[in-house]
N, C-alpha and C. Protein backbone atom coordinates (compact mmCIF):
# COMPACT_ATOMS: atom_id res chain seq x y z
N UNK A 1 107.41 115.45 112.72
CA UNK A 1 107.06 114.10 112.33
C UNK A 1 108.18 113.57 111.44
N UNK A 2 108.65 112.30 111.64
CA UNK A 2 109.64 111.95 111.16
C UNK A 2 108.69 110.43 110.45
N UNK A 3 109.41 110.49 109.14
CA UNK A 3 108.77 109.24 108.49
C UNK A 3 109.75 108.65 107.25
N UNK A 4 110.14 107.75 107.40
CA UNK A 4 111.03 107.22 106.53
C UNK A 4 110.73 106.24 105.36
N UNK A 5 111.25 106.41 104.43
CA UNK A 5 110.25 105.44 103.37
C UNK A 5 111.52 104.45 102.66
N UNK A 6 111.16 102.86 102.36
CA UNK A 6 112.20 102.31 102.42
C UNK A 6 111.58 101.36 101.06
N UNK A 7 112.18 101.35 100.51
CA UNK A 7 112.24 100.13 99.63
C UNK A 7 113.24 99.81 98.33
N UNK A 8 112.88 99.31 97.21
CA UNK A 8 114.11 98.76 96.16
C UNK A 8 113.85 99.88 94.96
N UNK A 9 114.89 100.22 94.23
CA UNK A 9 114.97 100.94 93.07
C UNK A 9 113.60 100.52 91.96
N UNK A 10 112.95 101.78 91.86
CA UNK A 10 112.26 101.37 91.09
C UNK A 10 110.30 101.10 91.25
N UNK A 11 110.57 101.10 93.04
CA UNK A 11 109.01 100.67 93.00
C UNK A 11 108.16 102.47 93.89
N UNK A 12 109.15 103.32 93.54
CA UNK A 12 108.62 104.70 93.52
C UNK A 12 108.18 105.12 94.74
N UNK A 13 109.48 105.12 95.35
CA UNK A 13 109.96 105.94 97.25
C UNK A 13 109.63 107.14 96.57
N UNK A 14 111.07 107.31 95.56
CA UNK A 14 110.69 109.27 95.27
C UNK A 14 109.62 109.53 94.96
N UNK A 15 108.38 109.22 94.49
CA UNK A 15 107.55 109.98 93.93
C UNK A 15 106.99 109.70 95.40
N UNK A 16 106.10 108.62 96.54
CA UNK A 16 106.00 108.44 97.63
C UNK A 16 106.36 109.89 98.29
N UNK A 17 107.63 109.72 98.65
CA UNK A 17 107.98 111.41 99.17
C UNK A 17 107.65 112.41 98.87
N UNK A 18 107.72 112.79 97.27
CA UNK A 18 107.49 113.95 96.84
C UNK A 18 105.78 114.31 97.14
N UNK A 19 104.80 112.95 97.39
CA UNK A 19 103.18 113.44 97.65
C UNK A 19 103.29 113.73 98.67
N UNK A 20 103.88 113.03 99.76
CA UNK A 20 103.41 112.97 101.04
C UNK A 20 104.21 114.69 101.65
N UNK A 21 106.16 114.71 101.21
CA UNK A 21 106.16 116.34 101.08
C UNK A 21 104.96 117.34 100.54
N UNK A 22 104.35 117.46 99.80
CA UNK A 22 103.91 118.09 99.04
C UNK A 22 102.30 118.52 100.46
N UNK A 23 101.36 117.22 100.59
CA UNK A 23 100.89 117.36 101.92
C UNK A 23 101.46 117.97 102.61
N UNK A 24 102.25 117.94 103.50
CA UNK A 24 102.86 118.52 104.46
C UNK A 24 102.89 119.83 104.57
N UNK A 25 103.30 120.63 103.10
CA UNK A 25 103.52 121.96 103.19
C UNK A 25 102.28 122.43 102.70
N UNK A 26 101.30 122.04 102.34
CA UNK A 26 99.71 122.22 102.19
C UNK A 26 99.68 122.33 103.36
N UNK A 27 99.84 121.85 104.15
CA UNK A 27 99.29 121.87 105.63
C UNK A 27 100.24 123.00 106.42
N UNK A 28 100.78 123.96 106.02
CA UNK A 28 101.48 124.78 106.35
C UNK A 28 102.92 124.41 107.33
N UNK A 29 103.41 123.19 107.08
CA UNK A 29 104.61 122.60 108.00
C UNK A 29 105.62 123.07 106.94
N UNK A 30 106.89 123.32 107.99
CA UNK A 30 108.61 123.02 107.48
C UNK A 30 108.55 121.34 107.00
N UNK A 31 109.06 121.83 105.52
CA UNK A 31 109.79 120.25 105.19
C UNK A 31 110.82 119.80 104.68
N UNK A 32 111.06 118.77 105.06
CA UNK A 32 112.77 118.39 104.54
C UNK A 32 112.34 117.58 104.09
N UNK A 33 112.80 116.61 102.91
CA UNK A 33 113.47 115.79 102.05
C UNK A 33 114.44 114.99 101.54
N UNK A 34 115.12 114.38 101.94
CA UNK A 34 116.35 113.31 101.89
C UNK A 34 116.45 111.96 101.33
N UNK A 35 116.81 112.07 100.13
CA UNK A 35 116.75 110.78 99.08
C UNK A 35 118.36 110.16 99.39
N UNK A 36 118.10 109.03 99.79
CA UNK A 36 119.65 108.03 100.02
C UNK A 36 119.53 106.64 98.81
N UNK A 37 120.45 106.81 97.58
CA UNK A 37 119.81 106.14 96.61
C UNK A 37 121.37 105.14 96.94
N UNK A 38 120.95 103.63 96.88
CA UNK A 38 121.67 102.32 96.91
C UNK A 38 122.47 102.27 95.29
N UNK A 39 122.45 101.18 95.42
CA UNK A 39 121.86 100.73 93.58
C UNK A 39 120.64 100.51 92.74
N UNK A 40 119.96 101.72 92.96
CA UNK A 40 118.58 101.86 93.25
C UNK A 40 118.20 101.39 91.16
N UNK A 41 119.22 101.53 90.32
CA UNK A 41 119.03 100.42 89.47
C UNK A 41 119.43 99.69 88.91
N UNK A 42 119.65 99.07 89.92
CA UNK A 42 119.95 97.52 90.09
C UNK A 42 119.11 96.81 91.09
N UNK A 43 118.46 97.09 91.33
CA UNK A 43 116.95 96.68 92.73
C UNK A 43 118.12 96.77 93.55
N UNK A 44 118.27 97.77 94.24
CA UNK A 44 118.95 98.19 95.27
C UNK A 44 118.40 99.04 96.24
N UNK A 45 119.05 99.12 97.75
CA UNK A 45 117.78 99.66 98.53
C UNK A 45 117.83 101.25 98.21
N UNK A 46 116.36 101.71 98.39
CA UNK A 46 116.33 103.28 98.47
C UNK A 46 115.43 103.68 99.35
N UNK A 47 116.03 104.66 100.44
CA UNK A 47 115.93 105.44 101.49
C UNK A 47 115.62 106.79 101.39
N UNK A 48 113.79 106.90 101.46
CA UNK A 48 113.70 108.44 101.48
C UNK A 48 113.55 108.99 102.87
N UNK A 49 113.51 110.24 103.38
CA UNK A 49 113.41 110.88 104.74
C UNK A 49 112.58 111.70 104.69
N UNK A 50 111.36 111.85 105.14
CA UNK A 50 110.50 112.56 105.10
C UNK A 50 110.26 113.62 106.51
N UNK A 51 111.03 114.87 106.87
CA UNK A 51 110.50 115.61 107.91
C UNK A 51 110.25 116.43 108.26
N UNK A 52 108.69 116.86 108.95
CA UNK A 52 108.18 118.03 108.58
C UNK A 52 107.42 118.31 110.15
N UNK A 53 107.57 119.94 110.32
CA UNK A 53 106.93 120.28 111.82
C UNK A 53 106.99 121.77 111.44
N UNK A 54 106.77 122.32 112.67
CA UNK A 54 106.82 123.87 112.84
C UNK A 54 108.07 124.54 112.04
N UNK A 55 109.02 123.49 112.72
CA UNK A 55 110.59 124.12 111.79
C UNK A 55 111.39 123.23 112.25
N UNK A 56 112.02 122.67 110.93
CA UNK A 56 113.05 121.55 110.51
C UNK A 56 114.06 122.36 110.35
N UNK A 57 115.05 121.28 111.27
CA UNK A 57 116.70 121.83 110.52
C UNK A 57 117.46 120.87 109.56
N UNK A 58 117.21 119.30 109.84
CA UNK A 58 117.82 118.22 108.76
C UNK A 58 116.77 117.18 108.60
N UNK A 59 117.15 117.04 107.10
CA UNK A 59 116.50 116.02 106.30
C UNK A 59 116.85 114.85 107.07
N UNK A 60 117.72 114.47 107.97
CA UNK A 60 118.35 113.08 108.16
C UNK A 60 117.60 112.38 109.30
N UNK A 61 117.00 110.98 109.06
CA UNK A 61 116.49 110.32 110.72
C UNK A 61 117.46 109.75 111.15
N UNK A 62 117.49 109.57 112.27
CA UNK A 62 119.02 108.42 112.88
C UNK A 62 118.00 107.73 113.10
N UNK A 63 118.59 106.61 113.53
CA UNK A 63 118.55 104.98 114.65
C UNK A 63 117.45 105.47 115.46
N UNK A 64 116.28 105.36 115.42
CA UNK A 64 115.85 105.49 116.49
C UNK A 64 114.61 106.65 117.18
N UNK A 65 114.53 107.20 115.66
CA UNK A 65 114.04 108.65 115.37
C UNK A 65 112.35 108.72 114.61
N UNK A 66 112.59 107.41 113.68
CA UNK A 66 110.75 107.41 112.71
C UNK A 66 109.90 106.97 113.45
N UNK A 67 109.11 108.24 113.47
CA UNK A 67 107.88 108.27 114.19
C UNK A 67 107.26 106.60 113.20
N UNK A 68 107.27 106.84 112.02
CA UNK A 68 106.31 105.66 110.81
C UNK A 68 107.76 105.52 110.05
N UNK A 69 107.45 104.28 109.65
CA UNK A 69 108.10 103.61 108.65
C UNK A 69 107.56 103.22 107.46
N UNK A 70 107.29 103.53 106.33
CA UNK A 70 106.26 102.79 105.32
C UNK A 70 107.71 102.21 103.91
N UNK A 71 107.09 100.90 104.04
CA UNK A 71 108.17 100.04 103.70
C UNK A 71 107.31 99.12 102.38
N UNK A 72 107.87 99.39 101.49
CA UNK A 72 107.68 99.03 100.14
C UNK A 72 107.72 97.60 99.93
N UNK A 73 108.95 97.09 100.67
CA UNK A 73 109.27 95.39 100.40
C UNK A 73 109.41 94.76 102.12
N UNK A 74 109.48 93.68 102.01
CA UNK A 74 109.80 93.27 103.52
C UNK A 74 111.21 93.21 103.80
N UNK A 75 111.87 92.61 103.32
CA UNK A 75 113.22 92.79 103.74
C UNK A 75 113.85 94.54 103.82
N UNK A 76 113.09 95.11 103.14
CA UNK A 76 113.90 96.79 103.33
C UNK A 76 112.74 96.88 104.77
N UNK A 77 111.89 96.25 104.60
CA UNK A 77 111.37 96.29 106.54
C UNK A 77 112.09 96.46 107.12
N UNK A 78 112.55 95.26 107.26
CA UNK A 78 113.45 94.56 108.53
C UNK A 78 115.03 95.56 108.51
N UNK A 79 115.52 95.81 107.57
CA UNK A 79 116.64 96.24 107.74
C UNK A 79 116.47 97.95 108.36
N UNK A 80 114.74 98.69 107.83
CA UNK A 80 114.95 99.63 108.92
C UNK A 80 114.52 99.93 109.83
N UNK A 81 114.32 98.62 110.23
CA UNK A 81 113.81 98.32 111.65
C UNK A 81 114.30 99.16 113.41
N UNK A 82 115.81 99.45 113.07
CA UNK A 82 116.53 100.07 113.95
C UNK A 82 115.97 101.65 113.95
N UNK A 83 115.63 102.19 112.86
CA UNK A 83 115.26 103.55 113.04
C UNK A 83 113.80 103.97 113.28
N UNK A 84 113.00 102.75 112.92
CA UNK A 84 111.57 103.37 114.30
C UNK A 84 112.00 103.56 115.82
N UNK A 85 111.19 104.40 115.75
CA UNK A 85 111.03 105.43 117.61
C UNK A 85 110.02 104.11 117.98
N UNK A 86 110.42 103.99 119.63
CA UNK A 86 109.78 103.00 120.56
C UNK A 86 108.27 103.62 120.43
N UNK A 87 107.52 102.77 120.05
CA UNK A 87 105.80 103.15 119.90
C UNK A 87 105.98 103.58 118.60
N UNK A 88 106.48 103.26 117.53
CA UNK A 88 106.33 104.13 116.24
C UNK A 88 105.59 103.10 115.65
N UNK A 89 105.64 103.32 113.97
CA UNK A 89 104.26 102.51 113.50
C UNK A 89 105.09 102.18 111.90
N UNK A 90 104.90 100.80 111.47
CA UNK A 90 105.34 100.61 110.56
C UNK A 90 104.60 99.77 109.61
N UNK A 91 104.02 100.70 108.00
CA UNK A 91 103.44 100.30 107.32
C UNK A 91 103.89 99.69 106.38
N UNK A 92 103.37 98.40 105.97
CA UNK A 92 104.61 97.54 105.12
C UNK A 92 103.69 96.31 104.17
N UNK A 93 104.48 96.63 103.18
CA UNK A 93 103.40 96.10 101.62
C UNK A 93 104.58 94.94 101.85
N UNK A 94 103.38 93.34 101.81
CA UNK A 94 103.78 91.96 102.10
C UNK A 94 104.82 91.72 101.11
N UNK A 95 105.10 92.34 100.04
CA UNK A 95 105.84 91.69 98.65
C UNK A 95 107.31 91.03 99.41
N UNK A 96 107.71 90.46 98.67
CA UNK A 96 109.69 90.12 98.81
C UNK A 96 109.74 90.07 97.09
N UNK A 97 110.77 91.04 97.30
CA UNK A 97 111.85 90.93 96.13
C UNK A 97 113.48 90.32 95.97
N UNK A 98 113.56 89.53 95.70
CA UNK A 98 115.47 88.95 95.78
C UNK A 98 116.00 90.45 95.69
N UNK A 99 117.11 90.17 96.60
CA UNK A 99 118.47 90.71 95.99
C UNK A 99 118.98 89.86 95.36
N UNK A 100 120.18 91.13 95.05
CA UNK A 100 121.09 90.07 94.07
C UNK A 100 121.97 88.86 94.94
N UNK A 101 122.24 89.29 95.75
CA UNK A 101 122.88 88.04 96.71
C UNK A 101 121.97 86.74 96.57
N UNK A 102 120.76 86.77 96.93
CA UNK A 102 119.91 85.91 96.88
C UNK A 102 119.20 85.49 95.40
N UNK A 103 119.26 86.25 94.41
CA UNK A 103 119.47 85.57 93.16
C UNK A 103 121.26 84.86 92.68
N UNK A 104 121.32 84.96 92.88
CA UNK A 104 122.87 84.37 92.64
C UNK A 104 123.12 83.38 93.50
N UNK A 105 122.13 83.06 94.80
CA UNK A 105 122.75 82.28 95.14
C UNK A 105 123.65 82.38 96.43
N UNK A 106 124.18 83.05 96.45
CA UNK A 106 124.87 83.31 97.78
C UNK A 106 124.33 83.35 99.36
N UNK A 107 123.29 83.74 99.29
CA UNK A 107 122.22 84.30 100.19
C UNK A 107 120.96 83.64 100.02
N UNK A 108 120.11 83.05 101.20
CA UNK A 108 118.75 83.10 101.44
C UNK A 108 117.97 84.17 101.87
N UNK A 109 116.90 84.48 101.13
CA UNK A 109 115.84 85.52 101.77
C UNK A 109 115.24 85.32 102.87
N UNK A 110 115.48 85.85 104.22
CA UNK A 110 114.95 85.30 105.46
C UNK A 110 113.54 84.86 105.36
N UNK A 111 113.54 84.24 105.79
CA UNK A 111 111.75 83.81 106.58
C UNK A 111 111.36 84.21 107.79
N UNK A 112 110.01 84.16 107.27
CA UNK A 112 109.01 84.68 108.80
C UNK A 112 109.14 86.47 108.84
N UNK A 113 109.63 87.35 108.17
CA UNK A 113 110.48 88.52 108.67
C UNK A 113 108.64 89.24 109.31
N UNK A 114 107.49 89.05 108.04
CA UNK A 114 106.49 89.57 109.06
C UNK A 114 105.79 89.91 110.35
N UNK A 115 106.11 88.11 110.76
CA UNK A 115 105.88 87.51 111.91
C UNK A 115 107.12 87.69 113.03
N UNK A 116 108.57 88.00 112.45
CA UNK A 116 109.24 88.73 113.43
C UNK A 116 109.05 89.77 113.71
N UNK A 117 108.90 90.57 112.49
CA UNK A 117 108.28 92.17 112.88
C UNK A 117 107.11 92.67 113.80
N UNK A 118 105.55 91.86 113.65
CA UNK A 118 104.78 91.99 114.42
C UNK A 118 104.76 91.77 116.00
N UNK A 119 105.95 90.70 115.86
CA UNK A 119 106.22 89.76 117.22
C UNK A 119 107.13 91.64 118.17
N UNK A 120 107.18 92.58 117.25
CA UNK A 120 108.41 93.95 118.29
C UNK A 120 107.55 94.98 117.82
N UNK A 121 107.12 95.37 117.00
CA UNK A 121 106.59 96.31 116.52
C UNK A 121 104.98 96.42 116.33
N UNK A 122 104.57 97.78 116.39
CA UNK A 122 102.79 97.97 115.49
C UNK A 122 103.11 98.00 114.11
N UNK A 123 102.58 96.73 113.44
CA UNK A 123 102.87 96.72 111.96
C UNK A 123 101.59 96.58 111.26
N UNK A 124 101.65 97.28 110.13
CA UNK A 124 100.37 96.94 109.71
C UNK A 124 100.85 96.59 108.17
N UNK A 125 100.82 95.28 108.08
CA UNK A 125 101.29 94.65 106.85
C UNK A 125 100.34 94.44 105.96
N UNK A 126 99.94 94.73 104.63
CA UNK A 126 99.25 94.45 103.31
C UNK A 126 99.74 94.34 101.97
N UNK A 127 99.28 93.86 101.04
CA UNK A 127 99.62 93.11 100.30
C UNK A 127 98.70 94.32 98.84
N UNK A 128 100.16 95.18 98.85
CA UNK A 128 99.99 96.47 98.13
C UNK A 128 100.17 96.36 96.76
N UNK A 129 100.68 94.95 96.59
CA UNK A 129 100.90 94.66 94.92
C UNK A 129 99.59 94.04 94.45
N UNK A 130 98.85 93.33 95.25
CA UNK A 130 97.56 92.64 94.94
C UNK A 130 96.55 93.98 94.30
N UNK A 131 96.68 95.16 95.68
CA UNK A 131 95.77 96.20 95.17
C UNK A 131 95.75 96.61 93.90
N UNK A 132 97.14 97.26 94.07
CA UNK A 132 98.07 98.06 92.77
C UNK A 132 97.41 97.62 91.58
N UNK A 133 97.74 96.35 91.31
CA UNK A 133 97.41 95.09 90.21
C UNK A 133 95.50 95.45 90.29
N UNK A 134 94.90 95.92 91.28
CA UNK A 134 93.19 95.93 90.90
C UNK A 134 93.50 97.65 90.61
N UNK A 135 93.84 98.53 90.99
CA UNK A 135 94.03 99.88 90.40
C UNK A 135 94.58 99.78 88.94
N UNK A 136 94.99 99.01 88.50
CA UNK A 136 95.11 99.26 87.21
C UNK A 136 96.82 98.80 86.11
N UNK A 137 97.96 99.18 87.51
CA UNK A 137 99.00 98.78 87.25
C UNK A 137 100.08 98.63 88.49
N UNK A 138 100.69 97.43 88.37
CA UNK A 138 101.46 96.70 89.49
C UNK A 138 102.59 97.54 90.24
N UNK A 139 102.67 98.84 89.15
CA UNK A 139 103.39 100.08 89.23
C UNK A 139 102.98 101.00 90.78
N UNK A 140 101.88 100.92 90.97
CA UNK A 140 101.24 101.81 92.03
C UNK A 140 100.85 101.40 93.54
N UNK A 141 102.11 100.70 93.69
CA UNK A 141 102.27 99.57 95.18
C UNK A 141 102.19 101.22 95.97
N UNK A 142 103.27 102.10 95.59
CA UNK A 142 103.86 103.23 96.24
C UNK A 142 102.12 104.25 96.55
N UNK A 143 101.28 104.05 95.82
CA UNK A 143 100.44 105.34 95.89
C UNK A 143 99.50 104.89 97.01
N UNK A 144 99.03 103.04 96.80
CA UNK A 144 98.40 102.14 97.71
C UNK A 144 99.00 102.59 98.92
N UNK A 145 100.30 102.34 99.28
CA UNK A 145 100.37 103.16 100.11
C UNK A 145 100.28 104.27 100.98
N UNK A 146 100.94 105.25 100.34
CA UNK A 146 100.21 106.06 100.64
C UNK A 146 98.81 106.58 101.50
N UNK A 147 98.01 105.81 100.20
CA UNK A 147 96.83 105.61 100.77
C UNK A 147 96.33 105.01 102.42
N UNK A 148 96.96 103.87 102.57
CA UNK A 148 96.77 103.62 103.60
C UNK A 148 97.85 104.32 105.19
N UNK A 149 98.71 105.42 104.68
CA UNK A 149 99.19 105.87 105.26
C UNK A 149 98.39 107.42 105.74
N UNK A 150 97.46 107.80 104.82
CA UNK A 150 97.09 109.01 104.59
C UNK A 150 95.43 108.48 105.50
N UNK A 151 95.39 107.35 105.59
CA UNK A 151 93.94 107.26 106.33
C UNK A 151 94.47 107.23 107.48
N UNK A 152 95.61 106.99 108.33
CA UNK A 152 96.04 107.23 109.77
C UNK A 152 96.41 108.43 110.26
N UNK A 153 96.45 109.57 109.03
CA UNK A 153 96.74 110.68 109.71
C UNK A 153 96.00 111.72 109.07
N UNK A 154 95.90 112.77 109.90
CA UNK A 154 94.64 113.77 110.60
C UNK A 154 94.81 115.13 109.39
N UNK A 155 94.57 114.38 108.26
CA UNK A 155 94.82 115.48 107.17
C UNK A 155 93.35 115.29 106.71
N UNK A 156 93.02 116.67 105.68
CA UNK A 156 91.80 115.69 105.11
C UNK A 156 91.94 115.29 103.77
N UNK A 157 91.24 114.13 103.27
CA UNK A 157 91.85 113.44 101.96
C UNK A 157 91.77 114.28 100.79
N UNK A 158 90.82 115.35 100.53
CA UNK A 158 90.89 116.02 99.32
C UNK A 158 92.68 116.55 99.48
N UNK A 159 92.76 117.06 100.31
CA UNK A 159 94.27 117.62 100.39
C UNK A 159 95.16 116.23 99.96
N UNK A 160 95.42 115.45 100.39
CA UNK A 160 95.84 113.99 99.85
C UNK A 160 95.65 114.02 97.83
N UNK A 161 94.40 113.73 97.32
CA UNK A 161 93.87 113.62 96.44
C UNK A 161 94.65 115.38 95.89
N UNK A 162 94.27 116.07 95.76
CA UNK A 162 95.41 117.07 95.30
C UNK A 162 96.50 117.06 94.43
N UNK A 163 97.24 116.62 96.15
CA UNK A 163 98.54 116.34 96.12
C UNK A 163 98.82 115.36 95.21
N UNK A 164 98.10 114.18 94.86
CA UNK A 164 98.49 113.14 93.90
C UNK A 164 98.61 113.39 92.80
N UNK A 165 97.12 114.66 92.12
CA UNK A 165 97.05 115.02 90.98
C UNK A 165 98.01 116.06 90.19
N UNK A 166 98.59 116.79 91.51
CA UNK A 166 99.91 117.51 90.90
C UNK A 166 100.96 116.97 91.09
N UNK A 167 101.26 115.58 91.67
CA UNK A 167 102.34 115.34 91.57
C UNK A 167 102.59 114.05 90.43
N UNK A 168 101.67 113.02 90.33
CA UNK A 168 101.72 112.24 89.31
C UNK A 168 101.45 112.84 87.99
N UNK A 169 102.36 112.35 87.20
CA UNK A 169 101.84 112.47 85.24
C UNK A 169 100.92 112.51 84.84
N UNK A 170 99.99 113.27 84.20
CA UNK A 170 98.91 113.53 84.12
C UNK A 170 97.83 111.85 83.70
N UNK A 171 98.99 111.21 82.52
CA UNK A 171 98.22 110.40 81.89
C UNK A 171 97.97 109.37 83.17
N UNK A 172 98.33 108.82 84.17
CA UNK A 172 98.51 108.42 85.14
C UNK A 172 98.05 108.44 86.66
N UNK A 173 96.95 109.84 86.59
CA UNK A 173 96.35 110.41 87.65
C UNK A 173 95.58 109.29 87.95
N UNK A 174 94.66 109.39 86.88
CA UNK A 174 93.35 108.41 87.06
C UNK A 174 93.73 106.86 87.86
N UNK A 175 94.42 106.27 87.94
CA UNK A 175 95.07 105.05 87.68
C UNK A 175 95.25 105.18 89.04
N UNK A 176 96.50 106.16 89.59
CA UNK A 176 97.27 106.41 90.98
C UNK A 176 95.81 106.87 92.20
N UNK A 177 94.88 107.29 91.40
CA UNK A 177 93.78 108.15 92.49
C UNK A 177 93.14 106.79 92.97
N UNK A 178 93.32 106.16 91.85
CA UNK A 178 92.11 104.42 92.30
C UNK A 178 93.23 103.59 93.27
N UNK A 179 94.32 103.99 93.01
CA UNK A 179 95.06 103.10 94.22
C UNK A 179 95.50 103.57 95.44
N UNK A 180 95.03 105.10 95.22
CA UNK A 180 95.02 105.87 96.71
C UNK A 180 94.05 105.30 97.35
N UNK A 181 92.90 105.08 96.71
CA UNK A 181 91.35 104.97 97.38
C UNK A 181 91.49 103.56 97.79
N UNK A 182 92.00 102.47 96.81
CA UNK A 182 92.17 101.01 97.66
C UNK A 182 93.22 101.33 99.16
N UNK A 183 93.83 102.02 98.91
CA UNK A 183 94.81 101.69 99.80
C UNK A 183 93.94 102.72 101.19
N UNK A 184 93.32 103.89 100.97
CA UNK A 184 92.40 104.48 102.17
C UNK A 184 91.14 103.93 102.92
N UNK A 185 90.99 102.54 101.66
CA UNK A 185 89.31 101.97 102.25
C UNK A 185 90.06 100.65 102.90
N UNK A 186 91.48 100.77 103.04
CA UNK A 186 91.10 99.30 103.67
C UNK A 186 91.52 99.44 105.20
């Protein structure tokens, strides 16, 4: 299973990876790991690689390879749009964040990119900062996720739930578990 996780410095790919790794090898799979950091602070894009099966040899997806895409912002959507597999599935929290091009001015933030995306792809777009923001803090777009990534696949959620509690900060469990659960009930 190949799954790539995409978004801007800061709104917590790595920790994203490190649960969803962490599943994986609960579930007795080979896993790889591959963090590709931008200007990740400077809201810059960051590219995790998530891949895990019987037995992995590289962390790396090409063009063409993610089974899922779960995409933090829309524009880091669209740009890894080229590396979903034909029939793959791409989960994607509605937010837009400027770049810096587009704060400065130089650049417009495309439009429509949802409605292009749905128009080629199975997308299942939500609005993971709204949740986040009812879990407790605007911080936990990444766990919402999750969540709704972890209700499409054939694990069972205590194993999920686990995984969150050893991988998030303790003071912070409580908080991240309520935005697993928004993001699994919807």
């Amino acid at each position: 299973m190949n799954i790539m996780i995409v978004g801007v410095g800061g709104q917590g790919t790595l920790l994203a990876s490190r649960i969803l790794g962490r599943v994986a090898i609960k579930e007795g799979y080979d896993v790889k790991v591959s963090e590709v950091h931008g200007m990740s602070q400077r809201g810059g894009s960051v590219v995790t690689y998530v891949k895990y099966g019987e037995k992995v040899y590289s962390p790396i997806i090409d063009r063409g390879e993610a089974d899922l895409i779960l995409a933090f912002e829309m524009l880091e959507a669209m740009r890894a749009l080229p590396y979903l597999k034909k029939g793959g599935k791409m989960i994607a929290n509605t937010q837009q964040m400027n770049p810096m091009p587009v704060i400065t001015g130089a650049m417009e933030y495309p439009e429509d990119i949802q409605k292009k995306l749905e128009s080629k792809i199975n997308l299942q777009a939500v609005d993971a900062l709204k949740l986040a923001g009812e879990a407790g803090n605007i911080k936990a777009v990444n766990v919402v996720l999750i969540g709704l990534l972890a209700k499409s696949m054939d694990v069972d959620k205590q194993v999920w739930l686990d995984s969150i509690k050893e991988t998030v900060p303790e003071k912070f469990v409580e908080m991240n578990l309520k935005a697993f659960e928004l993001g699994y009930t919807m």
